[in-house]
Protein backbone atom coordinates (compact mmCIF):
# COMPACT_ATOMS: atom_id res chain seq x y z
CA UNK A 1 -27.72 11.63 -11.39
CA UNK A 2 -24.85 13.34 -13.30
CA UNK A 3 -21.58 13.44 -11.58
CA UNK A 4 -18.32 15.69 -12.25
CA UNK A 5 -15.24 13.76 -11.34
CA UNK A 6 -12.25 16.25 -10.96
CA UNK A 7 -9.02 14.57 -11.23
CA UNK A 8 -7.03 17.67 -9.84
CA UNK A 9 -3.96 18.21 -12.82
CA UNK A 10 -5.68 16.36 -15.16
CA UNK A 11 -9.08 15.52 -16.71
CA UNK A 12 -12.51 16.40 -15.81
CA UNK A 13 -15.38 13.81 -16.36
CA UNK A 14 -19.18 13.56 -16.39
CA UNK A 15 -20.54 10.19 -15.30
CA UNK A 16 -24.19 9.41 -15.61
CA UNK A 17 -24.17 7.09 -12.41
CA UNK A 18 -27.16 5.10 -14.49
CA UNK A 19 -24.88 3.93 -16.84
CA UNK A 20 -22.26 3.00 -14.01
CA UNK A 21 -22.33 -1.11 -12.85
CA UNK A 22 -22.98 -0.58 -9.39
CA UNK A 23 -20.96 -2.76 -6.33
CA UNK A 24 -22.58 -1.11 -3.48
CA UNK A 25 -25.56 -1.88 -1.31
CA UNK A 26 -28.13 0.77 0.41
CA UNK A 27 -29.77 0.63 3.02
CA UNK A 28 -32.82 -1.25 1.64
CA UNK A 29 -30.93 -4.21 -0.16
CA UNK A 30 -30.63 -2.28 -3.25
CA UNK A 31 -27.73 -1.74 -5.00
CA UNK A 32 -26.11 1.77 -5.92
CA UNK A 33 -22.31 3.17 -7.13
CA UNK A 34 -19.98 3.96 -5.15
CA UNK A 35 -16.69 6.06 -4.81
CA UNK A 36 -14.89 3.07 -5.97
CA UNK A 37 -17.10 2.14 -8.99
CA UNK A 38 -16.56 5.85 -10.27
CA UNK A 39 -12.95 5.55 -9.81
CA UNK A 40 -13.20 2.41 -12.21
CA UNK A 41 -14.85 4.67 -14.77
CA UNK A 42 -12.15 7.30 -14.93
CA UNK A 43 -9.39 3.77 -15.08
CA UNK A 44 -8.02 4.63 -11.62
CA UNK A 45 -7.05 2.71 -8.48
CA UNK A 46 -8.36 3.35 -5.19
CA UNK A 47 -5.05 2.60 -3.83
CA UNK A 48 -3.25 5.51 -5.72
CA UNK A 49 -5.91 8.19 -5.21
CA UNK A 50 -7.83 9.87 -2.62
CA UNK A 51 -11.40 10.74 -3.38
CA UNK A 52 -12.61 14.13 -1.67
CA UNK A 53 -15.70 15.84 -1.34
CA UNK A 54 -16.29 18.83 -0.19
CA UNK A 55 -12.57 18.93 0.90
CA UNK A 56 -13.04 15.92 3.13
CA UNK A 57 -12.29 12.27 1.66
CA UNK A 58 -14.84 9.94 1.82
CA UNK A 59 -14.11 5.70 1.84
CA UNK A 60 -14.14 4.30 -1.72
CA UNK A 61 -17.00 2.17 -0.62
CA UNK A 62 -19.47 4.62 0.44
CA UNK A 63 -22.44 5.16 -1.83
CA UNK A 64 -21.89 7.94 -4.06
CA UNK A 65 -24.34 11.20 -2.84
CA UNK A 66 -22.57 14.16 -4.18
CA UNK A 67 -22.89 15.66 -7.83
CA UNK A 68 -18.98 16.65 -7.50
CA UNK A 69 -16.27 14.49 -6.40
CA UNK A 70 -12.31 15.80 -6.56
CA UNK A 71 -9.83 12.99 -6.76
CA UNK A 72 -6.29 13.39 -5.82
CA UNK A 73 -3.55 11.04 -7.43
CA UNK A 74 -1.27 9.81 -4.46
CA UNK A 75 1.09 8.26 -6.67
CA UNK A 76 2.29 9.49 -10.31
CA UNK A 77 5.00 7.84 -12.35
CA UNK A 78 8.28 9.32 -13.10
């Protein structure tokens, strides 16, 4: 699966999650991306974003099961 990571004032990126080293674990033992793994990918830190989708965020540890994700930056240097 292809995902779109908006990082809202900045860059948009496509992610083939296949390509992405995985940290989570489903249901049946396998393991799969999550939020956190695809925050890796675009070089940012869980602890200075908040990952939404569909408007609501979502822990960075949750498997990743949406095509779009919006990430807000919490924190930006100045």
């Amino acid at each position: 699966m292809r995902v779109t990571v908006d990082v809202k004032g900045e860059d948009t990126h496509e992610i083939d999650l296949e390509t992405v080293s995985a940290s989570g674990t489903a249901a049946d033992g396998e393991t799969v991306p999550t939020y956190r793994d695809l925050l890796r990918e675009v070089d940012l830190s869980p602890h200075e974003v908040s990952v939404l989708v569909d408007g609501r965020p979502v822990p960075e540890d949750q498997p990743v099961e949406s095509e779009h994700v919006t990430v807000l930056r919490l924190i930006k240097g100045g």
